[in-house]
PDB file of N, CA and C in Angstrom:
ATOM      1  N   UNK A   1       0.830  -1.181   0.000  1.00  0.00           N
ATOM      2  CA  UNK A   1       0.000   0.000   0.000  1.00  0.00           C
ATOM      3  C   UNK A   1       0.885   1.260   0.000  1.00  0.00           C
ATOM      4  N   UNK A   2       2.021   1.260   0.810  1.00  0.00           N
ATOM      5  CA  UNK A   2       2.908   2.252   0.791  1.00  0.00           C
ATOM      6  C   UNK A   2       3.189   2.598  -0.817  1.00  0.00           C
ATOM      7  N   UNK A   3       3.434   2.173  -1.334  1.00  0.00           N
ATOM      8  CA  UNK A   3       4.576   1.710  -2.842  1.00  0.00           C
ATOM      9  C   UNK A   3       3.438   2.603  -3.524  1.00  0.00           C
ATOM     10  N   UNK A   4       2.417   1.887  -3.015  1.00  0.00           N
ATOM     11  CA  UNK A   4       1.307   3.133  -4.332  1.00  0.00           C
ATOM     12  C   UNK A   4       0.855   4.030  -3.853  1.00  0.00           C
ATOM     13  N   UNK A   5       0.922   4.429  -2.560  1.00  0.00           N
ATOM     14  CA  UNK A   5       0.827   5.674  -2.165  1.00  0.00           C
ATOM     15  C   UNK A   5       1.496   6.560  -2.720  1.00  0.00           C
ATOM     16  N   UNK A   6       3.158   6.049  -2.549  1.00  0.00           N
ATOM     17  CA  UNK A   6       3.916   6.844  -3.107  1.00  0.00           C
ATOM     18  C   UNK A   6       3.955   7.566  -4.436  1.00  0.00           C
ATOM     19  N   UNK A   7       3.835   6.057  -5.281  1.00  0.00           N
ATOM     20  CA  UNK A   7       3.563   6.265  -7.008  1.00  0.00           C
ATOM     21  C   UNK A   7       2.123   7.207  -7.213  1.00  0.00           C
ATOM     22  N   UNK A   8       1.559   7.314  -6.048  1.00  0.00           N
ATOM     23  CA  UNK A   8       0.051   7.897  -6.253  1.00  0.00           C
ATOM     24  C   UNK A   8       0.455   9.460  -6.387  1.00  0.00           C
ATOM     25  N   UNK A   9       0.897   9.789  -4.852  1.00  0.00           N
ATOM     26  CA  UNK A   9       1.839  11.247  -4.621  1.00  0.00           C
ATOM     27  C   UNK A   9       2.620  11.664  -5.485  1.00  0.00           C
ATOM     28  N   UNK A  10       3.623  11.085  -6.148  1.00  0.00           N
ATOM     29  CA  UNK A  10       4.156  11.566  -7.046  1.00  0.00           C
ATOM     30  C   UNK A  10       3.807  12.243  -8.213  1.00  0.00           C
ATOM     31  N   UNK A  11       2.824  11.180  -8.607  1.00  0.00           N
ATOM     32  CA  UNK A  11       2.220  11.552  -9.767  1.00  0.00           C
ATOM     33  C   UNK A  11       1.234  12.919  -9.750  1.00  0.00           C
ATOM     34  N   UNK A  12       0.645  13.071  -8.700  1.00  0.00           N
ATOM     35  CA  UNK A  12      -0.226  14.378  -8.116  1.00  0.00           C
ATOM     36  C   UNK A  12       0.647  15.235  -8.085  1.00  0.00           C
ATOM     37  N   UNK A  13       1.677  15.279  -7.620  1.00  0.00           N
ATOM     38  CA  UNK A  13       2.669  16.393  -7.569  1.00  0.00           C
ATOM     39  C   UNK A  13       3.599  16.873  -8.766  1.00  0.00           C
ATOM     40  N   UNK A  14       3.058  16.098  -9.671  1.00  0.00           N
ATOM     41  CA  UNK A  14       3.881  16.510 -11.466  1.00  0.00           C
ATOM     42  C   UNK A  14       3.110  17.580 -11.624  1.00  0.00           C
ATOM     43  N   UNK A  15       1.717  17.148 -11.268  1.00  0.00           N
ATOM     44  CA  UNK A  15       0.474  17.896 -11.938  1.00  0.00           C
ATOM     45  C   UNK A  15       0.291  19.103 -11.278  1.00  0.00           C
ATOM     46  N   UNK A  16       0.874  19.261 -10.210  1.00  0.00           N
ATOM     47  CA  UNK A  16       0.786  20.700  -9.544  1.00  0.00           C
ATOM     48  C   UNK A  16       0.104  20.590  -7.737  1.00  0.00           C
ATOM     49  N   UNK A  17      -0.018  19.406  -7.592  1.00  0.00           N
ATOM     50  CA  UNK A  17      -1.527  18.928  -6.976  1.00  0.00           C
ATOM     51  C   UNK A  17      -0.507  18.055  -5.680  1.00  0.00           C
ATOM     52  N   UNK A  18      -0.363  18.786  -4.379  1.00  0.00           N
ATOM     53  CA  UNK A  18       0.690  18.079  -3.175  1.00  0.00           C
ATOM     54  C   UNK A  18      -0.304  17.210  -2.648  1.00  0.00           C
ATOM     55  N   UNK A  19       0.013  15.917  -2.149  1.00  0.00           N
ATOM     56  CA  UNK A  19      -0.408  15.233  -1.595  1.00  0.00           C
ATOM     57  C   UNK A  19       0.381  14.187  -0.721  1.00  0.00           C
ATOM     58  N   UNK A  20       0.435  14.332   0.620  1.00  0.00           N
ATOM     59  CA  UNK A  20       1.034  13.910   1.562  1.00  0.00           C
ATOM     60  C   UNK A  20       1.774  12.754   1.666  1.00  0.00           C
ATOM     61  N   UNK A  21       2.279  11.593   1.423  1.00  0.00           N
ATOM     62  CA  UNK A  21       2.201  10.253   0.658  1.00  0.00           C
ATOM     63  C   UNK A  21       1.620   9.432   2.289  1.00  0.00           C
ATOM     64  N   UNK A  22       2.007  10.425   3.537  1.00  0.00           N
ATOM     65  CA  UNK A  22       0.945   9.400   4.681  1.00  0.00           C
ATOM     66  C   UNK A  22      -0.412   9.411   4.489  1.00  0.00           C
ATOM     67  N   UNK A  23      -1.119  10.704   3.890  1.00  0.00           N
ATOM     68  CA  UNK A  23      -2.372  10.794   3.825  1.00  0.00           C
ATOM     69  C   UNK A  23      -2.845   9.749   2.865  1.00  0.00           C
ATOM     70  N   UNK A  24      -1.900   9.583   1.455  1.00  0.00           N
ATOM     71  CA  UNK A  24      -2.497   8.890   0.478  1.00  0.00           C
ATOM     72  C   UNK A  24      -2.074   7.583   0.725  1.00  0.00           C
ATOM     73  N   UNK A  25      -1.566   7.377   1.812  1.00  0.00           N
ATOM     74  CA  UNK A  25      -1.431   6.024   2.511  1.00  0.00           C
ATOM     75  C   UNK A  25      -3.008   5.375   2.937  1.00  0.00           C
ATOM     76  N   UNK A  26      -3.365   6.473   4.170  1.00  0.00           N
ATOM     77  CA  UNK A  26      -4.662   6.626   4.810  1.00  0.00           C
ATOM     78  C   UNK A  26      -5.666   6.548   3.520  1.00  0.00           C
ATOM     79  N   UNK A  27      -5.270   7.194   2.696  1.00  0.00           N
ATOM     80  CA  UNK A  27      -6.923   7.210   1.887  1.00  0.00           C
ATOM     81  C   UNK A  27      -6.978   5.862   0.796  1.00  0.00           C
ATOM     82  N   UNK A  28      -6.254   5.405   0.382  1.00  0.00           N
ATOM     83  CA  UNK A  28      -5.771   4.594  -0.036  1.00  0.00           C
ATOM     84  C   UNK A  28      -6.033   2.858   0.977  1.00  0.00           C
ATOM     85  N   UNK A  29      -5.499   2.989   2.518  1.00  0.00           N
ATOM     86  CA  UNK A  29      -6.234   1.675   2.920  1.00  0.00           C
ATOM     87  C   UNK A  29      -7.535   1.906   3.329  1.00  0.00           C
ATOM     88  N   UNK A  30      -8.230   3.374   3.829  1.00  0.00           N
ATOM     89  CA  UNK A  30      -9.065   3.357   3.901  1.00  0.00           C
ATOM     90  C   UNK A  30     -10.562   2.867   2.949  1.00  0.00           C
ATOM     91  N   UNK A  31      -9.703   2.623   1.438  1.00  0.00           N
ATOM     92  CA  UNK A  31     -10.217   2.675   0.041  1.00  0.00           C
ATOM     93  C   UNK A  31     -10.632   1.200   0.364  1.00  0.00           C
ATOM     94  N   UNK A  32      -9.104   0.688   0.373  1.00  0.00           N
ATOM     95  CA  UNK A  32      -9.591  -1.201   0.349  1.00  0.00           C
ATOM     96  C   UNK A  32     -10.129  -1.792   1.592  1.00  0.00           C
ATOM     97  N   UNK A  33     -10.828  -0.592   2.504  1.00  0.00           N
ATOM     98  CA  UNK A  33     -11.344  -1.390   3.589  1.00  0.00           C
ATOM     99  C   UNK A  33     -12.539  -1.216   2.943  1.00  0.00           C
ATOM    100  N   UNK A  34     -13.125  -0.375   2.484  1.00  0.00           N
ATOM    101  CA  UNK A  34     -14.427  -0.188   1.827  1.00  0.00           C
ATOM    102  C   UNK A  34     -14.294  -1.468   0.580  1.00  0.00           C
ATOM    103  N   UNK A  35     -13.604  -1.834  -0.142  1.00  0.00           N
ATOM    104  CA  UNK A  35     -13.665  -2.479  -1.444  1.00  0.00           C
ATOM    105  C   UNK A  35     -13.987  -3.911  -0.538  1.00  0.00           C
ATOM    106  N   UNK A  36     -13.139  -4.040   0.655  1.00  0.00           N
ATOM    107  CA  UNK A  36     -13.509  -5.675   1.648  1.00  0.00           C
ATOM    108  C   UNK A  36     -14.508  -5.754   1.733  1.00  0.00           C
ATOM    109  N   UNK A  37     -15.209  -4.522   2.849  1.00  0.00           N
ATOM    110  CA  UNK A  37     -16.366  -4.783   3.509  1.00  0.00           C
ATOM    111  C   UNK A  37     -17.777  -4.747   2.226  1.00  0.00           C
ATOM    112  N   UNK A  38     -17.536  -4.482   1.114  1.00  0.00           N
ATOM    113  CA  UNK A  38     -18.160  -4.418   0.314  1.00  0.00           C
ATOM    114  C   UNK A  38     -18.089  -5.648  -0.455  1.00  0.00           C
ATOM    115  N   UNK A  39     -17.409  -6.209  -0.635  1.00  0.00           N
ATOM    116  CA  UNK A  39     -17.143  -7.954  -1.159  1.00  0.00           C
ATOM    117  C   UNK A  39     -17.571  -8.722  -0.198  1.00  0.00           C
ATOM    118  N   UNK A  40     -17.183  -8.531   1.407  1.00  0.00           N
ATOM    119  CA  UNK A  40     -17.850  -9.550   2.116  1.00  0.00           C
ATOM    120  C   UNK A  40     -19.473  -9.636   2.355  1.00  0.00           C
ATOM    121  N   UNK A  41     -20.247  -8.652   1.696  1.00  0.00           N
ATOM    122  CA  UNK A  41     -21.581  -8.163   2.043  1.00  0.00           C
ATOM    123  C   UNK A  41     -22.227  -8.723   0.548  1.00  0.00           C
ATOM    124  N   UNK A  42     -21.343  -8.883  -0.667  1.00  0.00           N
ATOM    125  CA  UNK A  42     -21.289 -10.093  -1.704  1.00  0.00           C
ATOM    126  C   UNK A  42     -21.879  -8.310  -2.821  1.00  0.00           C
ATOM    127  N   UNK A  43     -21.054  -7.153  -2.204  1.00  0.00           N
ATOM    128  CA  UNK A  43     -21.611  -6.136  -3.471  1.00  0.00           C
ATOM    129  C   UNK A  43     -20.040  -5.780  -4.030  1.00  0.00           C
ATOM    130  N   UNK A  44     -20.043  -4.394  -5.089  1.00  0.00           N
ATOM    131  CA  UNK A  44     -19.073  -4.297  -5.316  1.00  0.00           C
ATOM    132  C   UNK A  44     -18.348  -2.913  -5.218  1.00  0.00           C
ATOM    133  N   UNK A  45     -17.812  -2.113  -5.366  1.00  0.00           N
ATOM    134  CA  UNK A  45     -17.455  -0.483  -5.114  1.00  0.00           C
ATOM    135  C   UNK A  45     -16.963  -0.321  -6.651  1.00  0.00           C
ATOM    136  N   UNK A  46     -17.399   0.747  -6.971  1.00  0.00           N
ATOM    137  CA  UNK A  46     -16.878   1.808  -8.669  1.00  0.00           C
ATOM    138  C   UNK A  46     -16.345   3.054  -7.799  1.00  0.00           C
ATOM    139  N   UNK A  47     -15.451   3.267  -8.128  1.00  0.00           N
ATOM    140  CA  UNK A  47     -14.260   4.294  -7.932  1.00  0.00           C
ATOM    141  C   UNK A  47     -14.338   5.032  -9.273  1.00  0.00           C
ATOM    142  N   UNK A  48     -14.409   6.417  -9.482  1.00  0.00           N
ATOM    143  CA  UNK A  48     -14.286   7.149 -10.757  1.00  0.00           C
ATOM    144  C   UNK A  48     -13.628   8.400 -10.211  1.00  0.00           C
ATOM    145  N   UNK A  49     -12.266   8.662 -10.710  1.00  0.00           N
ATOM    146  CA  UNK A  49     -11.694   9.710 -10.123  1.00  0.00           C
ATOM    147  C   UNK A  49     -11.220  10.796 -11.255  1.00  0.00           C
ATOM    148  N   UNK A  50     -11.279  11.840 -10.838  1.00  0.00           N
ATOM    149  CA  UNK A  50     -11.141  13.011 -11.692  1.00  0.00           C
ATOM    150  C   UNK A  50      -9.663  13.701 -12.073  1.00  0.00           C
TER     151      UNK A  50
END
């Protein structure tokens, strides 16, 4: 999760756009706790990001 936080941050920050790489740590597992609890409940999560 770290690894793509990082690659996440980076890439935001070409674009002009800072992003913390702990925060996009946090938002990021916070992401795949939603994608779990949403598979174990037998639904699914769509992510569309801008």
């Amino acid at each position: 999760m770290k690894d793509a936080a990082l690659t996440w941050s980076t890439q935001r920050a070409e674009g002009g756009e800072v992003i913390d790489t702990e925060m996009a740590s946090v938002i990021l597992g916070d992401l795949a706790a939603l994608v779990r609890s949403a598979r174990g409940q037998g639904q699914g999560v769509y992510c569309w990001v801008a």
